[in-house]
C-alpha atoms as a PDB file:
ATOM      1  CA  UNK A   1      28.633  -0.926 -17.409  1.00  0.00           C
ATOM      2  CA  UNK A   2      26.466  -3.880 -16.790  1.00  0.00           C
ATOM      3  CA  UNK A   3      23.821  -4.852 -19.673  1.00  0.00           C
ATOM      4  CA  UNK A   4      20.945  -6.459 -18.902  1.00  0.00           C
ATOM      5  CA  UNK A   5      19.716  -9.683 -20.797  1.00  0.00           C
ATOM      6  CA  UNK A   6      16.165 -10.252 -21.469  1.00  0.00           C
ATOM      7  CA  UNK A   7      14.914 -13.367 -20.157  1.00  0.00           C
ATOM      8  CA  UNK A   8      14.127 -16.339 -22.454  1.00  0.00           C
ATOM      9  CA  UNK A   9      11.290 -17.923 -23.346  1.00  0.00           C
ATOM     10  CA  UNK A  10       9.457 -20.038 -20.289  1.00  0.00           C
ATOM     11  CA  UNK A  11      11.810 -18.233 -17.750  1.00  0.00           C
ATOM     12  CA  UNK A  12       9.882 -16.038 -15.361  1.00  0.00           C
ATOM     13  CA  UNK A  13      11.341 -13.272 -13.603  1.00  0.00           C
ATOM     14  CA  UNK A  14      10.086 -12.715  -9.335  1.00  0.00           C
ATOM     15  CA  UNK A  15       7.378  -9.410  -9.476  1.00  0.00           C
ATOM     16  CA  UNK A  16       8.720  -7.175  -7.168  1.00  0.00           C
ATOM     17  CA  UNK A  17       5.884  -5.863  -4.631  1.00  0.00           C
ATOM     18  CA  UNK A  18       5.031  -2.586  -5.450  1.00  0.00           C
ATOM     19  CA  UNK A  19       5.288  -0.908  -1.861  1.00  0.00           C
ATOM     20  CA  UNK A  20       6.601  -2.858   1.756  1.00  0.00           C
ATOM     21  CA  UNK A  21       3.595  -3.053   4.179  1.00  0.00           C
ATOM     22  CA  UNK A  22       5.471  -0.639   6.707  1.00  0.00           C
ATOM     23  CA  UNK A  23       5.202   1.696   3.554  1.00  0.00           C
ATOM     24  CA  UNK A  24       1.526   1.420   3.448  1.00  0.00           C
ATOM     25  CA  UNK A  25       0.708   1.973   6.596  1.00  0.00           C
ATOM     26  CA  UNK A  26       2.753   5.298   6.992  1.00  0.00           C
ATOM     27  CA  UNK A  27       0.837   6.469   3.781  1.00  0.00           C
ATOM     28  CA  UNK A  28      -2.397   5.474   5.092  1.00  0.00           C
ATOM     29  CA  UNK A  29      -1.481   7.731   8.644  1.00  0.00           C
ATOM     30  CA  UNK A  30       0.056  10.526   6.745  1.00  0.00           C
ATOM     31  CA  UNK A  31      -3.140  11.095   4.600  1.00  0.00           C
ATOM     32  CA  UNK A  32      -5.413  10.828   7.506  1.00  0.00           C
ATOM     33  CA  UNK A  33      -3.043  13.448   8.990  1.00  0.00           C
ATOM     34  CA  UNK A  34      -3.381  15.727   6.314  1.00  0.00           C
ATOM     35  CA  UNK A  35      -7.543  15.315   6.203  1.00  0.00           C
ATOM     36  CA  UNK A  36      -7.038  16.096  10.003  1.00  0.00           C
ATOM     37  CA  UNK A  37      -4.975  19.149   9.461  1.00  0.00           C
ATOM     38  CA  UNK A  38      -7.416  20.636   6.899  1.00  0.00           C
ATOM     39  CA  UNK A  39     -10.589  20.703   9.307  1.00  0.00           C
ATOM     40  CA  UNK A  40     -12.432  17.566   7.948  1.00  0.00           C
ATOM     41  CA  UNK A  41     -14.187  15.353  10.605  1.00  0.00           C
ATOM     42  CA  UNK A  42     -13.297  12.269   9.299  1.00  0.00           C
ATOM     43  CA  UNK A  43     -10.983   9.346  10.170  1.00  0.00           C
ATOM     44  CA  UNK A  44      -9.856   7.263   7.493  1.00  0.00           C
ATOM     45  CA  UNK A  45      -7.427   4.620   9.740  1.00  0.00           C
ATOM     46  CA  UNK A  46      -9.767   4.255  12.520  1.00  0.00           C
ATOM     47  CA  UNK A  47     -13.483   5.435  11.597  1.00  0.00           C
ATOM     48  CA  UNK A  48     -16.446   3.607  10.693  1.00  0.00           C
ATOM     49  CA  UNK A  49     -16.997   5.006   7.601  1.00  0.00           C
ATOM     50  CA  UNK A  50     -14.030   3.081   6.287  1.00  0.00           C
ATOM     51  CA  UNK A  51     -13.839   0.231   7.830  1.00  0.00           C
ATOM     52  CA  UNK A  52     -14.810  -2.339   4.728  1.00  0.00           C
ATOM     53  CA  UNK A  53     -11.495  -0.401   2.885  1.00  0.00           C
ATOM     54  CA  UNK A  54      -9.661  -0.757   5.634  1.00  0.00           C
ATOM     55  CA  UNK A  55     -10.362  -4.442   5.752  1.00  0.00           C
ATOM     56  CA  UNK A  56      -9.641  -4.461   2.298  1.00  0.00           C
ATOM     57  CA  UNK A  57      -6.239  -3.156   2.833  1.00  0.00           C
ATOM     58  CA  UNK A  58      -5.053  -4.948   6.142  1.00  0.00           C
ATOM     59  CA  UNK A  59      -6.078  -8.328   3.800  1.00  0.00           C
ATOM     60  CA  UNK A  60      -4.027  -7.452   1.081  1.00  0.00           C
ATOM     61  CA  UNK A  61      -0.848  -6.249   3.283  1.00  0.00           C
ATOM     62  CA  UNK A  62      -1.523  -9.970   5.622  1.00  0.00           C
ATOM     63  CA  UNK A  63      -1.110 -12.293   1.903  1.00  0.00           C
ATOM     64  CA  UNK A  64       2.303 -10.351   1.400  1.00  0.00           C
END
């Protein structure tokens, strides 16, 4: 059994990303999928109603 040690004072420790950018995008389709599947007009990857969020998003997955 291994046991991890906490790190001491002044070390830092890398912050692990919380999802890959391949990840995100795959989420992003699948709910639009499901929003298509249900009847609702609306296209959250590719429409204009989203497009500042989407922005938003393909900024944040380009600094990773």
């Amino acid at each position: 059994m291994k046991v991890l040690k906490r790190p001491k004072s002044g070390e830092t420790t890398p912050t692990p990303h919380k999802y890959h950018k391949k990840s995100m995008n795959c989420i992003r389709v699948a709910i639009n999928r499901y929003i298509q599947d249900i009847g609702r007009e609306m296209d959250i990857v590719n429409g204009t109603e989203f497009k500042r969020e989407n922005k938003f998003l393909d900024g944040l997955l380009k600094e990773k």
